[in-house]
N, C-alpha and C. Protein backbone atom coordinates (compact mmCIF):
# COMPACT_ATOMS: atom_id res chain seq x y z
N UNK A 1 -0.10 19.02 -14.59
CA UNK A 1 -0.54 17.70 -14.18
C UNK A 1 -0.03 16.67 -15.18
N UNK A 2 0.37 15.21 -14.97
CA UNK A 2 0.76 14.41 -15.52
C UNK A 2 -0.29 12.98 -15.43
N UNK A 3 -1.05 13.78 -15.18
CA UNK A 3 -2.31 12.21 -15.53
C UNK A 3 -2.75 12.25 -16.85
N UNK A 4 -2.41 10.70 -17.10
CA UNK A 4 -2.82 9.99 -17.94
C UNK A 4 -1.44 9.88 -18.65
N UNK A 5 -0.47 10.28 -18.62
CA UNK A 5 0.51 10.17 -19.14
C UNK A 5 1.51 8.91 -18.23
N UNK A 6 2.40 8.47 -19.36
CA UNK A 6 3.41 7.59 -19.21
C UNK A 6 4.44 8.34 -18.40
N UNK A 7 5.19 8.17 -17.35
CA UNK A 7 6.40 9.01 -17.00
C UNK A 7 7.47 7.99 -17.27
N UNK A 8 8.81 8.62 -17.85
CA UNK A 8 9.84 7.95 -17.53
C UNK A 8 10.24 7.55 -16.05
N UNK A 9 10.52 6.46 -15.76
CA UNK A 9 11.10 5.65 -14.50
C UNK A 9 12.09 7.17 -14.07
N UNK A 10 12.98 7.30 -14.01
CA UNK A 10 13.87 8.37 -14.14
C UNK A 10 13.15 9.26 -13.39
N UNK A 11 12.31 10.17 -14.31
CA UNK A 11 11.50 11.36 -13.86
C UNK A 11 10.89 10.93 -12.88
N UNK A 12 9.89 10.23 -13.04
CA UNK A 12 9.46 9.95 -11.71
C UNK A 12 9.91 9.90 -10.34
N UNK A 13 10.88 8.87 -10.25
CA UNK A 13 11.54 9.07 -9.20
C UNK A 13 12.15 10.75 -8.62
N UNK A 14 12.55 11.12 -9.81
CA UNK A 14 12.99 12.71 -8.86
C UNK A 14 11.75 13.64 -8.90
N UNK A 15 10.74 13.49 -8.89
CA UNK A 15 9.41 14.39 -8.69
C UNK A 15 9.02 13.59 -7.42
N UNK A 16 9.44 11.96 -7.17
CA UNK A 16 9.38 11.43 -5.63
C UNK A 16 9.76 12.44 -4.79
N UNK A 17 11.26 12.35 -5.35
CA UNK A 17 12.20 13.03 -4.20
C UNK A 17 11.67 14.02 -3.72
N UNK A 18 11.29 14.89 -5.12
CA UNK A 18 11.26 16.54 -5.13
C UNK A 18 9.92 16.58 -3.86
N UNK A 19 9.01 15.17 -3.96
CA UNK A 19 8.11 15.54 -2.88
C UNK A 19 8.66 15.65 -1.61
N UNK A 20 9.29 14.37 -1.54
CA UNK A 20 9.74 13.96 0.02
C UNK A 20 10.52 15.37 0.01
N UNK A 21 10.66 15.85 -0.43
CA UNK A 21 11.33 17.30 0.08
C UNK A 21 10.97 18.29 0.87
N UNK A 22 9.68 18.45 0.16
CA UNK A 22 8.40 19.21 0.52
C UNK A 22 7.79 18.64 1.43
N UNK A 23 7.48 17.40 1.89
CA UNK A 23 6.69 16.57 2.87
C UNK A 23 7.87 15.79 3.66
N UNK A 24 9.06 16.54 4.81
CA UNK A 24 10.18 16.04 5.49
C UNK A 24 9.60 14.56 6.32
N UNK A 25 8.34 14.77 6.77
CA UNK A 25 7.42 13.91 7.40
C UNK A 25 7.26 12.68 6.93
N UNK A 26 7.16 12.30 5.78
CA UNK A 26 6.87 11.40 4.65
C UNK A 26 7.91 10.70 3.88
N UNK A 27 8.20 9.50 3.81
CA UNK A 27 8.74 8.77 2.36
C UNK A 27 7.64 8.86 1.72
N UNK A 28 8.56 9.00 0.45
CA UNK A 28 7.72 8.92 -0.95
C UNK A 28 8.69 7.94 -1.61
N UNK A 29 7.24 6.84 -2.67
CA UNK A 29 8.63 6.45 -3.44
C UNK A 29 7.25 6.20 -4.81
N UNK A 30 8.00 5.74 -6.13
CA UNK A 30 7.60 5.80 -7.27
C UNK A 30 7.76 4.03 -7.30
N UNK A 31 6.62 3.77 -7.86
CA UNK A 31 6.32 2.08 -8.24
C UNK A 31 6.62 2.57 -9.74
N UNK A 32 7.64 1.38 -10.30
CA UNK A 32 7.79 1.54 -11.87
C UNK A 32 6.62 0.57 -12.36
N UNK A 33 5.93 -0.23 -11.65
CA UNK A 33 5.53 -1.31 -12.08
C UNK A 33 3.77 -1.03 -11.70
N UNK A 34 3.56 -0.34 -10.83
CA UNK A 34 2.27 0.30 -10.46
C UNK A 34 1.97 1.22 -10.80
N UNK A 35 3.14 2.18 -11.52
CA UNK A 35 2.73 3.62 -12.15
C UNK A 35 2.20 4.52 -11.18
N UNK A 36 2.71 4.23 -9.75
CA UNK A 36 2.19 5.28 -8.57
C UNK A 36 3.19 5.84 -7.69
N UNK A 37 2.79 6.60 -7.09
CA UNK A 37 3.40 7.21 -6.25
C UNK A 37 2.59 7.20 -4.84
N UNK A 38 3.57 6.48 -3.67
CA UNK A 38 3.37 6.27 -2.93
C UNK A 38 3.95 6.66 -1.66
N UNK A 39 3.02 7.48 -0.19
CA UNK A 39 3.69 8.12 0.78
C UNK A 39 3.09 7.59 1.66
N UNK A 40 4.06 7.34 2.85
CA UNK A 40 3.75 6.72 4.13
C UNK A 40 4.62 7.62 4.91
N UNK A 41 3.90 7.90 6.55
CA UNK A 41 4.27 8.86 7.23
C UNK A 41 5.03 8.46 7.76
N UNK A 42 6.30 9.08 8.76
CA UNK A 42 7.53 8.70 9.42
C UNK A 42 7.60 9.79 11.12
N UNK A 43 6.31 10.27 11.05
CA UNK A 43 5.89 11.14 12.09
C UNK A 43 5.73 10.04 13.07
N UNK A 44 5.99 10.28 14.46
CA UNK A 44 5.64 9.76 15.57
C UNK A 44 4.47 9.44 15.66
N UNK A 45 3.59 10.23 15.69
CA UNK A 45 1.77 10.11 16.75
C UNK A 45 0.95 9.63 14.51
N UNK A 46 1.73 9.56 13.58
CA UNK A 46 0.89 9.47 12.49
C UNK A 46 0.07 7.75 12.75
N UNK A 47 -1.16 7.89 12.19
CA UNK A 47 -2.26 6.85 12.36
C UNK A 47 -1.33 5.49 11.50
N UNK A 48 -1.92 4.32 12.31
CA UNK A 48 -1.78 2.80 11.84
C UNK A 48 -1.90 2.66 10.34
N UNK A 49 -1.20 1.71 9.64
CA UNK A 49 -1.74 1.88 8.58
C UNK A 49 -2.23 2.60 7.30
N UNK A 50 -1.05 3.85 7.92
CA UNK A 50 -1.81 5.06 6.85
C UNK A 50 -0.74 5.18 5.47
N UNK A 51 -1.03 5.54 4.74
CA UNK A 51 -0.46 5.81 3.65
C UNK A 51 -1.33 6.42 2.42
N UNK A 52 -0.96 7.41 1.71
CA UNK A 52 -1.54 7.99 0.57
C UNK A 52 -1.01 7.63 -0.58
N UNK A 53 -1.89 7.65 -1.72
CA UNK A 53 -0.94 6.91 -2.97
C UNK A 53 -2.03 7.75 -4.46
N UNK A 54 -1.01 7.92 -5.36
CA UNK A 54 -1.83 8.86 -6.50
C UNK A 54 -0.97 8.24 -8.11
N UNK A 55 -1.43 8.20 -8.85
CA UNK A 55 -0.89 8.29 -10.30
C UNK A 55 -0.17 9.85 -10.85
N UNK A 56 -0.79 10.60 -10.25
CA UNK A 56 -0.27 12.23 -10.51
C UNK A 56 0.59 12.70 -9.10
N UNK A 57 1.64 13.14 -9.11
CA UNK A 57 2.36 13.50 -8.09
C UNK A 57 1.52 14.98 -7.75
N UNK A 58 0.74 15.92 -7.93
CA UNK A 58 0.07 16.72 -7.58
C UNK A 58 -1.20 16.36 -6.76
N UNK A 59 -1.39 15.24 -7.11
CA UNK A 59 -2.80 14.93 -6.36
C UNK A 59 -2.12 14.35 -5.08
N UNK A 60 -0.64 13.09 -5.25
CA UNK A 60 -0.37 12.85 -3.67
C UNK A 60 0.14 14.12 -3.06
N UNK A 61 0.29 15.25 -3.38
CA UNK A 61 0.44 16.30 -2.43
C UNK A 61 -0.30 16.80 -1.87
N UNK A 62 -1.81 16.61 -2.45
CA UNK A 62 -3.19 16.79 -1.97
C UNK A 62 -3.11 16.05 -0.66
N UNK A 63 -3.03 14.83 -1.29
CA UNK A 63 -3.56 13.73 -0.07
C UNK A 63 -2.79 13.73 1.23
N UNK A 64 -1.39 14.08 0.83
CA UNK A 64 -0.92 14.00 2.31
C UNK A 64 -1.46 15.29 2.77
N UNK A 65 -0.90 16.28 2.62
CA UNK A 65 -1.76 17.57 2.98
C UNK A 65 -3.17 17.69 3.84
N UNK A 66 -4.05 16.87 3.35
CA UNK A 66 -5.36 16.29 3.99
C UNK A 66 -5.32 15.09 4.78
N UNK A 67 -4.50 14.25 4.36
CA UNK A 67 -4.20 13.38 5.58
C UNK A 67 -3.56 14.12 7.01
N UNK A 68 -2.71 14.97 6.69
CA UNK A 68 -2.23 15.66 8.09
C UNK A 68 -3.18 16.72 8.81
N UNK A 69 -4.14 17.06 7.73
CA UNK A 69 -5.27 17.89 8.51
C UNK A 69 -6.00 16.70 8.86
N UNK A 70 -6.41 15.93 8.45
CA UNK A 70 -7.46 14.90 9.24
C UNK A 70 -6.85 14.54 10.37
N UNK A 71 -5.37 14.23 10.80
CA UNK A 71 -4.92 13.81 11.76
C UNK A 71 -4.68 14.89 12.76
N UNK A 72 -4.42 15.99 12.73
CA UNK A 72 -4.43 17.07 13.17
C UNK A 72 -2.41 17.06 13.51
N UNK A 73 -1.96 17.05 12.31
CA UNK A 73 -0.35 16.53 12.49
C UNK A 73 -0.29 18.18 11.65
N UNK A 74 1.17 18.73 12.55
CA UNK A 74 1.57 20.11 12.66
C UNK A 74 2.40 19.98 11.80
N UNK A 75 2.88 20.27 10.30
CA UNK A 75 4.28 20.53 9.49
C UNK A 75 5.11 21.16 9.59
N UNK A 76 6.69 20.13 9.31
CA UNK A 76 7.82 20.64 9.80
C UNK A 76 7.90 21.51 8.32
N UNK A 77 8.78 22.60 8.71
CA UNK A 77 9.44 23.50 7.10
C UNK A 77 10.22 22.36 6.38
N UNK A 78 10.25 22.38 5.18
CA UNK A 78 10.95 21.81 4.43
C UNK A 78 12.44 22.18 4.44
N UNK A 79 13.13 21.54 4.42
CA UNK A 79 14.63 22.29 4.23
C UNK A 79 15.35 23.20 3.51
């Protein structure tokens, strides 16, 4: 886990990527300026307005994860 810690701009961004990898469904992107990480769905039937957002890239893997069970949204394999 990387909470509470500073990440380099850099790193961050490729632990984005490394999500959107894992979540094909999802952009992810890294705020240098908010210190977050932020995912919004790109699924068809995904809810208005939705988006998950975390300081620890482990916890937004939580959230989308539970956002797609709350929605009852089926995951594609990652590539």
């Amino acid at each position: 886990m990387v909470t509470g810690q500073v990440l380099e701009s850099g790193h961050a961004v490729q632990l984005a990527e490394r999500i959107e990898q894992d979540h094909p469904d999802w952009v992810v992107m890294y705020g240098s300026y908010s210190r977050e990480f932020v995912a919004f769905p790109v699924y068809p039937d995904a809810p208005d307005n939705c988006y998950c957002s975390a300081k620890d890239p482990a916890a937004l893997d939580g959230h989308i994860r539970e956002t797609e069970r709350r929605t009852g949204h089926v995951r594609l394999m990652a590539a």
